[in-house]
PDB file of N, CA and C in Angstrom:
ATOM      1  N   UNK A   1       9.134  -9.552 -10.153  1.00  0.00           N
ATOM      2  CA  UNK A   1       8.954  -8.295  -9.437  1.00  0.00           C
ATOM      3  C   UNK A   1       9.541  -7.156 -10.274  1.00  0.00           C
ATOM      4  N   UNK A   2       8.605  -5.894 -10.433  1.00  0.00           N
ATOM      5  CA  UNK A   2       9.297  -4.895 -10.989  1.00  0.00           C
ATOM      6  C   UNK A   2      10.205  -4.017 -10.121  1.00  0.00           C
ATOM      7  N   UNK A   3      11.391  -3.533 -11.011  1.00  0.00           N
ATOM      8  CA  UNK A   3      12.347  -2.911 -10.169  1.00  0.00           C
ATOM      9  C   UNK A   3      11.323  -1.518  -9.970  1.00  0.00           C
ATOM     10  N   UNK A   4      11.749  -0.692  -9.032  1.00  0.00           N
ATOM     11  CA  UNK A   4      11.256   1.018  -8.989  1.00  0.00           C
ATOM     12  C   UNK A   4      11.282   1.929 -10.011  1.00  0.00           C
ATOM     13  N   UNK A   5      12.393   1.926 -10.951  1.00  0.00           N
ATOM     14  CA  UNK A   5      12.425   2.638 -12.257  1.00  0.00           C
ATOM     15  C   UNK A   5      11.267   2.808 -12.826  1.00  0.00           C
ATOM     16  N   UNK A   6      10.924   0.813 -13.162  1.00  0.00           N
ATOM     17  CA  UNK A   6      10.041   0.628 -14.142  1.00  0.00           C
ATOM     18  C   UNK A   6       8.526   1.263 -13.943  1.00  0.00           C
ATOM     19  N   UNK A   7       8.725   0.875 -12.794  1.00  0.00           N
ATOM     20  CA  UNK A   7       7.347   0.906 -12.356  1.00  0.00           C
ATOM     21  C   UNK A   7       6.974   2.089 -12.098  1.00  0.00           C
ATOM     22  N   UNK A   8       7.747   3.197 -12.198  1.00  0.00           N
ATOM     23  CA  UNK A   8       7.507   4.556 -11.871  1.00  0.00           C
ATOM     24  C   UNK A   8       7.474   5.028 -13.261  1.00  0.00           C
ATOM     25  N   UNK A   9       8.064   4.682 -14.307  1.00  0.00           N
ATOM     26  CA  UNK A   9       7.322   5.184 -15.328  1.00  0.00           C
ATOM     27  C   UNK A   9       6.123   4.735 -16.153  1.00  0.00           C
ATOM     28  N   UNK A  10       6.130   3.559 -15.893  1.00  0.00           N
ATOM     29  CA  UNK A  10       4.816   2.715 -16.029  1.00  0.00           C
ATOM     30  C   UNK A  10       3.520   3.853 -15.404  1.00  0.00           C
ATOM     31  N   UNK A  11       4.004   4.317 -13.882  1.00  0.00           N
ATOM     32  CA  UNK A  11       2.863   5.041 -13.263  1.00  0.00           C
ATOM     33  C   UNK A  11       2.891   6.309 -14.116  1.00  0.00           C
ATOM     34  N   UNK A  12       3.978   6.648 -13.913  1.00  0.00           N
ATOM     35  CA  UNK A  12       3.637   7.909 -14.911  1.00  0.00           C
ATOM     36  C   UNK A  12       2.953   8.087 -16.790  1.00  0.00           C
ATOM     37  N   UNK A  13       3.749   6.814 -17.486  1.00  0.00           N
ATOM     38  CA  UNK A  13       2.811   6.619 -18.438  1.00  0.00           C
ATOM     39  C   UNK A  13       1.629   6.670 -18.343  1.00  0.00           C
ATOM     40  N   UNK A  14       0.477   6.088 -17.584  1.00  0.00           N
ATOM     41  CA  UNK A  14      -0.446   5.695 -17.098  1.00  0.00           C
ATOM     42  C   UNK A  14      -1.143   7.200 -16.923  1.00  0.00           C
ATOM     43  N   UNK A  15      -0.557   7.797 -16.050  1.00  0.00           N
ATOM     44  CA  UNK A  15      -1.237   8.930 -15.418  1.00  0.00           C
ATOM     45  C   UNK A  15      -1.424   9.920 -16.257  1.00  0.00           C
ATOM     46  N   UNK A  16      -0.283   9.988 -17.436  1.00  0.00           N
ATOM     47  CA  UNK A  16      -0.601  11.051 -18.618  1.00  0.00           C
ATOM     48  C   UNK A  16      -1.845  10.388 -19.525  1.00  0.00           C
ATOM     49  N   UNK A  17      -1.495   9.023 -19.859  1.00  0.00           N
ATOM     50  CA  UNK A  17      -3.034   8.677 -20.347  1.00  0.00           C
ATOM     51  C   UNK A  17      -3.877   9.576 -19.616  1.00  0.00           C
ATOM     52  N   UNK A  18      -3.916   9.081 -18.262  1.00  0.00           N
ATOM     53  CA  UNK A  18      -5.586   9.277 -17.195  1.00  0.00           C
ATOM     54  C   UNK A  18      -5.400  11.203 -17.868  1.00  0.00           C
ATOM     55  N   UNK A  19      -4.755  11.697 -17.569  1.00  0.00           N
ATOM     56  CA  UNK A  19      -4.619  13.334 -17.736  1.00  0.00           C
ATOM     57  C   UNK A  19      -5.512  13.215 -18.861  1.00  0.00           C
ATOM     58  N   UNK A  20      -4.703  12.891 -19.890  1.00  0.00           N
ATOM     59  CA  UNK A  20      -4.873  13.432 -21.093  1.00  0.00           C
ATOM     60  C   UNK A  20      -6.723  13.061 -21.432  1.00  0.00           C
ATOM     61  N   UNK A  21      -7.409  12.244 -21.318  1.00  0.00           N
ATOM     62  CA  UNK A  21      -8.229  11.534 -21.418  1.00  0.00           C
ATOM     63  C   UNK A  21      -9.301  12.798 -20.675  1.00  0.00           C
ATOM     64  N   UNK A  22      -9.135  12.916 -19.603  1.00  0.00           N
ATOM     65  CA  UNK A  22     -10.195  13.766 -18.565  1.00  0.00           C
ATOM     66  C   UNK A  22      -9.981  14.989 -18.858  1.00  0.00           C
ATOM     67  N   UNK A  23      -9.150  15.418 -19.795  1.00  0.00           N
ATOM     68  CA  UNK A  23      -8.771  17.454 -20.227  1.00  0.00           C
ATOM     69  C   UNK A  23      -9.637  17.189 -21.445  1.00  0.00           C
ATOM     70  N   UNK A  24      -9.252  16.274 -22.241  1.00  0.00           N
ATOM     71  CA  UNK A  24     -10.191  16.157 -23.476  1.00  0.00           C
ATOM     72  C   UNK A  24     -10.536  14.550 -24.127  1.00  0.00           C
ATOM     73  N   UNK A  25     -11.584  13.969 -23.127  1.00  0.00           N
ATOM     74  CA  UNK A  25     -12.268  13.269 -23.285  1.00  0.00           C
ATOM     75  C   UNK A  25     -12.967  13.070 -24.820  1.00  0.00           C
ATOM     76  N   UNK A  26     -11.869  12.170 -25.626  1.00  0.00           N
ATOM     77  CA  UNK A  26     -12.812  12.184 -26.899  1.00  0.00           C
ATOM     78  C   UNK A  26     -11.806  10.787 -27.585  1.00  0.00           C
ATOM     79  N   UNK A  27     -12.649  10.366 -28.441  1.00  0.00           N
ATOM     80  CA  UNK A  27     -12.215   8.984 -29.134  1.00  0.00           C
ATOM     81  C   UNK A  27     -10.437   8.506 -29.032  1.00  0.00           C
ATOM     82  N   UNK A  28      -9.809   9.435 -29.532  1.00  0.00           N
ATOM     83  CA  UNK A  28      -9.017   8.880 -29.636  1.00  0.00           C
ATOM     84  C   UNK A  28      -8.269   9.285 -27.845  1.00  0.00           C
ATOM     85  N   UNK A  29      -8.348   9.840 -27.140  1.00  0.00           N
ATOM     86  CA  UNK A  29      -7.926   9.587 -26.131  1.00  0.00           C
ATOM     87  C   UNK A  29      -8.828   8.635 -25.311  1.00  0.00           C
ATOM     88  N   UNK A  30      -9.536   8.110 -25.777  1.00  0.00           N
ATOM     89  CA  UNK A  30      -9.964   6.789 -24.878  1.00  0.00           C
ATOM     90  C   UNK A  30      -9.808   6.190 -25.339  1.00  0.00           C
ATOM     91  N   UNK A  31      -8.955   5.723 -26.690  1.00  0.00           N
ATOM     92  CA  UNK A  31      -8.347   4.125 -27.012  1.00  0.00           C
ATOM     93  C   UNK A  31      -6.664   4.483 -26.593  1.00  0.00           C
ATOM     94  N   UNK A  32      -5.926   5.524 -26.407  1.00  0.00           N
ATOM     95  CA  UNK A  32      -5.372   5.304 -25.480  1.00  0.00           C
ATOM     96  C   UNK A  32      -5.168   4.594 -24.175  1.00  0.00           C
ATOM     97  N   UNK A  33      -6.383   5.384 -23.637  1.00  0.00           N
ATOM     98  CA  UNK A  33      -6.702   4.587 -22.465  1.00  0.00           C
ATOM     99  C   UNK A  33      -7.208   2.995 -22.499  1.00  0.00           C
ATOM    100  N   UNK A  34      -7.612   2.803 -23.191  1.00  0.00           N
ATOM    101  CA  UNK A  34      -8.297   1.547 -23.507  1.00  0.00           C
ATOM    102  C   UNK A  34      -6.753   0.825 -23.560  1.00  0.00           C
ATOM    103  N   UNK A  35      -6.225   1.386 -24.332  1.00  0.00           N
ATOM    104  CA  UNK A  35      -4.640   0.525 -24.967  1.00  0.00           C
ATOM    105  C   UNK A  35      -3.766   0.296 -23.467  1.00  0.00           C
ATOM    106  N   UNK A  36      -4.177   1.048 -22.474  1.00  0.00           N
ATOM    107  CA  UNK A  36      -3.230   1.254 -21.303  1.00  0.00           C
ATOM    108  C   UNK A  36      -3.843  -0.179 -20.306  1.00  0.00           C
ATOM    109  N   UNK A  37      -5.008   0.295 -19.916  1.00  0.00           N
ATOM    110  CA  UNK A  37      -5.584  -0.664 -19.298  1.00  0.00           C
ATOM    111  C   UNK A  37      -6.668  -1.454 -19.348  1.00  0.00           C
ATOM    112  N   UNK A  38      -6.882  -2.079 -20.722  1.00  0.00           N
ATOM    113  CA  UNK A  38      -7.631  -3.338 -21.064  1.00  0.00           C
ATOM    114  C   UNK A  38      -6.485  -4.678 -20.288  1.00  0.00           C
ATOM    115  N   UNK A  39      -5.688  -4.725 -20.895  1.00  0.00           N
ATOM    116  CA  UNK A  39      -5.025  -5.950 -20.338  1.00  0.00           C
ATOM    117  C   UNK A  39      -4.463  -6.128 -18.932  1.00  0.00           C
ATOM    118  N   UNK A  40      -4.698  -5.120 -17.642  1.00  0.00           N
ATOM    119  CA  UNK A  40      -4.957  -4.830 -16.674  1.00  0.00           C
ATOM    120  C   UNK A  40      -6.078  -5.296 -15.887  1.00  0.00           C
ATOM    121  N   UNK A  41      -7.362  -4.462 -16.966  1.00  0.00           N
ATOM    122  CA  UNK A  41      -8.665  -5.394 -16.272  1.00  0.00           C
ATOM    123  C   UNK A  41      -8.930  -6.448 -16.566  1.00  0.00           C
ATOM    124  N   UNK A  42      -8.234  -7.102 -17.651  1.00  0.00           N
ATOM    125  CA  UNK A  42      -8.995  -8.515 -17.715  1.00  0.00           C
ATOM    126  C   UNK A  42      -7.875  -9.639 -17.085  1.00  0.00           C
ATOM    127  N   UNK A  43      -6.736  -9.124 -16.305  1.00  0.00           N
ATOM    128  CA  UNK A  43      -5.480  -9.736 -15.993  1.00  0.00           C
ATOM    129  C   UNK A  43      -6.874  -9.559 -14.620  1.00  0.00           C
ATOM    130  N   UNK A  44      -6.877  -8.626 -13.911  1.00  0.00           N
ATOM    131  CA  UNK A  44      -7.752  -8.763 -12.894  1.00  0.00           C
ATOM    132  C   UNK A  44      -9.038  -9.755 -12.631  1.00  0.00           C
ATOM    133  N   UNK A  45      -9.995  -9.605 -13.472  1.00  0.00           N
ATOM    134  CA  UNK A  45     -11.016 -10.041 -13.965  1.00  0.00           C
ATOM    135  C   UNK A  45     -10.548 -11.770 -13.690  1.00  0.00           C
ATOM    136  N   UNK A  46      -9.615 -12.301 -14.308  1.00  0.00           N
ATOM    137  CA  UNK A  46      -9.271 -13.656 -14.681  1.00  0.00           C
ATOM    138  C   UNK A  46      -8.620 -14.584 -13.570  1.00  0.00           C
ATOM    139  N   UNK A  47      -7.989 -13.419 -12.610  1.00  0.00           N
ATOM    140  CA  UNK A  47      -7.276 -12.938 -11.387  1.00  0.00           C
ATOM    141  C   UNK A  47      -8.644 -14.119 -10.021  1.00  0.00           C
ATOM    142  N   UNK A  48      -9.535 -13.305 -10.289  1.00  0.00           N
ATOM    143  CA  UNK A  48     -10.578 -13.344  -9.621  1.00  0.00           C
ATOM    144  C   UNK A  48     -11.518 -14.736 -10.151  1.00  0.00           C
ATOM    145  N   UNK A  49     -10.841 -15.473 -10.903  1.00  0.00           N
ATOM    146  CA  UNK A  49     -11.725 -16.538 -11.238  1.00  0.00           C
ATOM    147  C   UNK A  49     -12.184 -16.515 -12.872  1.00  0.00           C
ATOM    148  N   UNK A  50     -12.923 -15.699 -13.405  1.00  0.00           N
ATOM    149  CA  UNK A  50     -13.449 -15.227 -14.465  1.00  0.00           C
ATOM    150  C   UNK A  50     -13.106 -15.940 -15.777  1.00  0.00           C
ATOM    151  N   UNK A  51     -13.434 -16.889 -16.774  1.00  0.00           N
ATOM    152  CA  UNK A  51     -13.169 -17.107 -17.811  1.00  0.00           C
ATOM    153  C   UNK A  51     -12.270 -15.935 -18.605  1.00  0.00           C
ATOM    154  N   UNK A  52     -11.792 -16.215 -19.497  1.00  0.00           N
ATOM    155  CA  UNK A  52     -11.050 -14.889 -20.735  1.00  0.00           C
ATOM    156  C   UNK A  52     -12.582 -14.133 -21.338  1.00  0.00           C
ATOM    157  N   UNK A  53     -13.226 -14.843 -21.652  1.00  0.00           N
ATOM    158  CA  UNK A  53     -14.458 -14.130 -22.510  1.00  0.00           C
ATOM    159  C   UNK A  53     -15.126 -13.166 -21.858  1.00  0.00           C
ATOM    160  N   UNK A  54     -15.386 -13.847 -20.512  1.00  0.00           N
ATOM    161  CA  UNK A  54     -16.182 -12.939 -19.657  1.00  0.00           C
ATOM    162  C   UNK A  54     -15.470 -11.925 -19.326  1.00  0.00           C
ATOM    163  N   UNK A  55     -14.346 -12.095 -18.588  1.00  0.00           N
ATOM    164  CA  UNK A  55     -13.475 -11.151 -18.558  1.00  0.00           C
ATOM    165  C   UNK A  55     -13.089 -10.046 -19.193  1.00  0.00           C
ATOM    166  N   UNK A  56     -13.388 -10.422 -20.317  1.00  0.00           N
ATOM    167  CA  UNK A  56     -13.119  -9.527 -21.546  1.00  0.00           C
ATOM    168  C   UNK A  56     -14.114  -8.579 -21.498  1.00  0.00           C
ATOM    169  N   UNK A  57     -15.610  -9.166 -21.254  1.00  0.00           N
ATOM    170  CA  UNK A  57     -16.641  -8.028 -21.471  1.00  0.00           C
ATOM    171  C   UNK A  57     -16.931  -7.967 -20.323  1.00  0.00           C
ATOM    172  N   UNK A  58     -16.798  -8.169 -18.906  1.00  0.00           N
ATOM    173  CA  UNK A  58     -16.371  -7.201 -18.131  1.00  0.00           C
ATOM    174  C   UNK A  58     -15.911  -5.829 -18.133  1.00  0.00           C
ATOM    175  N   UNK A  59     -14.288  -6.183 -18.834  1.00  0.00           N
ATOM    176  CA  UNK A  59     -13.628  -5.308 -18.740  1.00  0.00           C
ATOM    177  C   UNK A  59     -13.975  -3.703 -20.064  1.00  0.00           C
ATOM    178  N   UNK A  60     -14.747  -4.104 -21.195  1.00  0.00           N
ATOM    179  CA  UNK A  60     -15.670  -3.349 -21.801  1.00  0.00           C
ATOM    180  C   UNK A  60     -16.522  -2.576 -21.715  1.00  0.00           C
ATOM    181  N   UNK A  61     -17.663  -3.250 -20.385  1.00  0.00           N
ATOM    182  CA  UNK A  61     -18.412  -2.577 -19.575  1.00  0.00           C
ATOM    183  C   UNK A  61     -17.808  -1.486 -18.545  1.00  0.00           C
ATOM    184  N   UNK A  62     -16.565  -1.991 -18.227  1.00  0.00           N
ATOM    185  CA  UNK A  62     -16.135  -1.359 -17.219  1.00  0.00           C
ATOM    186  C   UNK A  62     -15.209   0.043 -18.089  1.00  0.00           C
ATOM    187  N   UNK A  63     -14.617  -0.057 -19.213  1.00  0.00           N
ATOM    188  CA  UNK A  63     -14.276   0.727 -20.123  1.00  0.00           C
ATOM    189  C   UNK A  63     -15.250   2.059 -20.709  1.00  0.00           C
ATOM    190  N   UNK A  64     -16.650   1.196 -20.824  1.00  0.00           N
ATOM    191  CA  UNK A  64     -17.821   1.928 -21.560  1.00  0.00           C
ATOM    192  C   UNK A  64     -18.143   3.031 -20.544  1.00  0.00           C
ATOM    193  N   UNK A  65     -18.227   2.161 -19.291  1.00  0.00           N
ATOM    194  CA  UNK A  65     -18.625   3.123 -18.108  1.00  0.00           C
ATOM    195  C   UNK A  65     -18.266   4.359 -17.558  1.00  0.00           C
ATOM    196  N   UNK A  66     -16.601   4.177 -17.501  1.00  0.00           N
ATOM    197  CA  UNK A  66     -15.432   5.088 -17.320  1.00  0.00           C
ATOM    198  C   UNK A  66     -15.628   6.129 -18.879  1.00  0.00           C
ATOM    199  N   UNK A  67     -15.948   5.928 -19.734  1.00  0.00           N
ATOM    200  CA  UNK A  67     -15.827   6.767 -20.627  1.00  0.00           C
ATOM    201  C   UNK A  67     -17.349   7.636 -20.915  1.00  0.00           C
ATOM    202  N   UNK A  68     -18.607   7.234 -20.442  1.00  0.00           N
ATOM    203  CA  UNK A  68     -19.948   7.666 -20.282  1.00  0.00           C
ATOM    204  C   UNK A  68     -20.021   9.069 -18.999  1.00  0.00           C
ATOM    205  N   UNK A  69     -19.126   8.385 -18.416  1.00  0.00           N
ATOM    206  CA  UNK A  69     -19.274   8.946 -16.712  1.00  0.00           C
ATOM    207  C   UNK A  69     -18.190  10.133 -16.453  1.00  0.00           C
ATOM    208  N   UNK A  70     -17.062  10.138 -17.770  1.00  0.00           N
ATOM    209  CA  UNK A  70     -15.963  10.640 -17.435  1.00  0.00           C
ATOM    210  C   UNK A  70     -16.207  12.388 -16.781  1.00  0.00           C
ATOM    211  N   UNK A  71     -16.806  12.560 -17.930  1.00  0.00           N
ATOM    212  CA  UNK A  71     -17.311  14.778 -17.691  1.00  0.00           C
ATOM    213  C   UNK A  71     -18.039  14.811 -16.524  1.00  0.00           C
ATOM    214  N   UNK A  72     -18.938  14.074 -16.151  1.00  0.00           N
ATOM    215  CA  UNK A  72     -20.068  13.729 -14.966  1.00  0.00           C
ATOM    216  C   UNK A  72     -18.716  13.529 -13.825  1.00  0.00           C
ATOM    217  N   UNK A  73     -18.140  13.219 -13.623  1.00  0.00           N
ATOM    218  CA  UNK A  73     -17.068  12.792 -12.660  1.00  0.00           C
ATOM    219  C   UNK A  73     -15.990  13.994 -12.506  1.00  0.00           C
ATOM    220  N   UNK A  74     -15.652  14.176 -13.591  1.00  0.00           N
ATOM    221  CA  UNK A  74     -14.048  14.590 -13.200  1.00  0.00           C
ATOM    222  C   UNK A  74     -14.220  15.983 -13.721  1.00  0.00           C
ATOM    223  N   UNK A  75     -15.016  16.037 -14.672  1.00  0.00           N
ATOM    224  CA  UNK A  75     -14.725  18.115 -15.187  1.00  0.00           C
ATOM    225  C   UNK A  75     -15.289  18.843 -14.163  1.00  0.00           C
ATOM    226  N   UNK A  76     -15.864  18.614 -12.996  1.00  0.00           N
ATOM    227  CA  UNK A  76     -16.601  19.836 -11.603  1.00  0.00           C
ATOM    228  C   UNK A  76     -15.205  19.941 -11.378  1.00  0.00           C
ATOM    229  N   UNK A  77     -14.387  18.908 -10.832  1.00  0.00           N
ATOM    230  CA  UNK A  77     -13.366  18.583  -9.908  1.00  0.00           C
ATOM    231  C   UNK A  77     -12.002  19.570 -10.780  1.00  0.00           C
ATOM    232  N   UNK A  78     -11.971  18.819 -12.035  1.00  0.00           N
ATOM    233  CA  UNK A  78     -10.480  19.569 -12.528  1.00  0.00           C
ATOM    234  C   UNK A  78     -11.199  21.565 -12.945  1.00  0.00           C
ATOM    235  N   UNK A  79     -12.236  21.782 -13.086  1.00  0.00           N
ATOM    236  CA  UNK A  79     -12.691  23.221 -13.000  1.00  0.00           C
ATOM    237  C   UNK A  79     -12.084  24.078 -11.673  1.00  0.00           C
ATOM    238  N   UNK A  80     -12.393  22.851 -10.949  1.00  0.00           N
ATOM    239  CA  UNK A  80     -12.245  23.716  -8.916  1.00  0.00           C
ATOM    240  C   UNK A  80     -10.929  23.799  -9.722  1.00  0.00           C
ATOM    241  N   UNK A  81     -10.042  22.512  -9.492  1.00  0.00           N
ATOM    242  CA  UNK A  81      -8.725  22.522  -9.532  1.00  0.00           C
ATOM    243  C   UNK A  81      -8.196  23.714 -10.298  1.00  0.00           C
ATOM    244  N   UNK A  82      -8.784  23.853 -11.582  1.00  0.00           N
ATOM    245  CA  UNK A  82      -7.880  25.082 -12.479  1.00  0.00           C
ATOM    246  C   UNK A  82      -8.098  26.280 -11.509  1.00  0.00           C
ATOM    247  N   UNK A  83      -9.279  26.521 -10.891  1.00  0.00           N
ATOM    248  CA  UNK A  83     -10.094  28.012 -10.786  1.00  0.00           C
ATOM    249  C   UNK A  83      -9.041  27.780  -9.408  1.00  0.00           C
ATOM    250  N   UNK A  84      -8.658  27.336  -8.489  1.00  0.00           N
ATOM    251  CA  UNK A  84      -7.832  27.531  -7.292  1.00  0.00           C
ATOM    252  C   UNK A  84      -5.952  27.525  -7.805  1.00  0.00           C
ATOM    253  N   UNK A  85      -5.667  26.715  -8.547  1.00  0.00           N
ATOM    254  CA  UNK A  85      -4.222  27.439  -9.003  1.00  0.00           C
ATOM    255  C   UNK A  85      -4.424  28.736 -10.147  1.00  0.00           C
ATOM    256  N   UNK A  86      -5.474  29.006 -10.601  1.00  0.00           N
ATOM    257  CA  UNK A  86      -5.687  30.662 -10.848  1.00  0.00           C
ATOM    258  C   UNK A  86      -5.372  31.371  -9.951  1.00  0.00           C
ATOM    259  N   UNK A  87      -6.467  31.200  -9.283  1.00  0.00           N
ATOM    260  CA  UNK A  87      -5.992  32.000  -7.374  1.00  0.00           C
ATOM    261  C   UNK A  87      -5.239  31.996  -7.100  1.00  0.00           C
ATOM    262  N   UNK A  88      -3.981  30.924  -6.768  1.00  0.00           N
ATOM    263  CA  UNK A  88      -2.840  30.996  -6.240  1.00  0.00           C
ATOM    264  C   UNK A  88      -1.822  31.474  -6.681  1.00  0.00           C
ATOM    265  N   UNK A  89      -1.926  31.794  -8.383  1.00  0.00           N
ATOM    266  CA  UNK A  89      -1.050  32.751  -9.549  1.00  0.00           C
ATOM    267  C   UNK A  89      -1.556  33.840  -9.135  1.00  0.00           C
ATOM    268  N   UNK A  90      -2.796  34.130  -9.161  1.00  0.00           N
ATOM    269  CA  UNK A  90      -2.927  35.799  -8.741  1.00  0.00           C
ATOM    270  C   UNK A  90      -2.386  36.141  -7.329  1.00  0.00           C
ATOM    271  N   UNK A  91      -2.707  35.756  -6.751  1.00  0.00           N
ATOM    272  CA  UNK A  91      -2.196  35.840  -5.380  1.00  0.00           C
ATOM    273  C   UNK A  91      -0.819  35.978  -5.239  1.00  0.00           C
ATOM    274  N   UNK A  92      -0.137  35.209  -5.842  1.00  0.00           N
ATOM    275  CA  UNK A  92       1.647  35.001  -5.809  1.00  0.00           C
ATOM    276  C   UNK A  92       1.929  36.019  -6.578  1.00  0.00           C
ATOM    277  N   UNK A  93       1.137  36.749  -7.922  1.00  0.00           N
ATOM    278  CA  UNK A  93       1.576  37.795  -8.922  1.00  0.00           C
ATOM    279  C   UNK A  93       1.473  39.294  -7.488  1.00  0.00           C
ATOM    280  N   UNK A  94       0.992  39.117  -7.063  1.00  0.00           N
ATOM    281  CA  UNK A  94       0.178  40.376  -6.087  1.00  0.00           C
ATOM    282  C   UNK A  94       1.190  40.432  -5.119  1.00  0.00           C
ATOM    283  N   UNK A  95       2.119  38.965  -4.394  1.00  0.00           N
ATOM    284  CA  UNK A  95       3.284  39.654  -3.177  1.00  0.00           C
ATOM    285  C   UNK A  95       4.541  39.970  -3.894  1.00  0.00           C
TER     286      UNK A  95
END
C-alpha cells in the first residue's frame, strides 16, 4: 500500500505530464507521457486477463489514440478555460 505522500506526488507528477502534453501536444511531450503511463496500461491490461504481448499493443493503441484525439478533445475545453480566467483577471483588475 502506498503511503499519502507518495501517492500525491505520483498524482501530481502525472498531472504535469497530462498538463504539459495538452498545452503543447508534440513528440516529445508524448513520450513523456508514454514514459508515465505505458506500464500502468499494460499493468491493467494483464490485470484483466490479457497476455504481456497483447497487452502491450493494447496499450499502444490506446496511447496512439490519446495522442490523435488529443487537440480534438481538450484544446475547445482548455481555450474556454483560458478565455474565463481572462475574465475573471479583468474583472478582479476593475474592483
Amino acid at each position: 500500500m502506498m503511503n499519502p505522500p507518495m501517492a500525491n506526488d505520483r498524482t501530481l507528477r502525472e498531472s504535469a505530464v497530462i498538463e504539459r502534453f495538452l498545452e503543447s501536444p508534440n513528440e516529445e511531450s508524448f513520450a513523456d507521457l508514454f514514459r508515465v503511463f505505458t506500464p500502468q496500461l499494460v499493468a491493467f491490461f494483464r490485470s484483466r486477463g490479457c497476455p504481456l504481448t497483447l497487452g502491450e499493443d493494447l496499450t499502444q493503441e490506446v496511447m496512439l489514440t490519446v495522442y490523435r484525439k488529443a487537440a480534438y478533445f481538450f484544446a475547445p475545453g482548455l481555450g474556454r478555460q483560458r478565455r474565463h480566467q481572462q475574465i475573471d483577471l479583468i474583472r478582479t483588475d476593475k474592483e
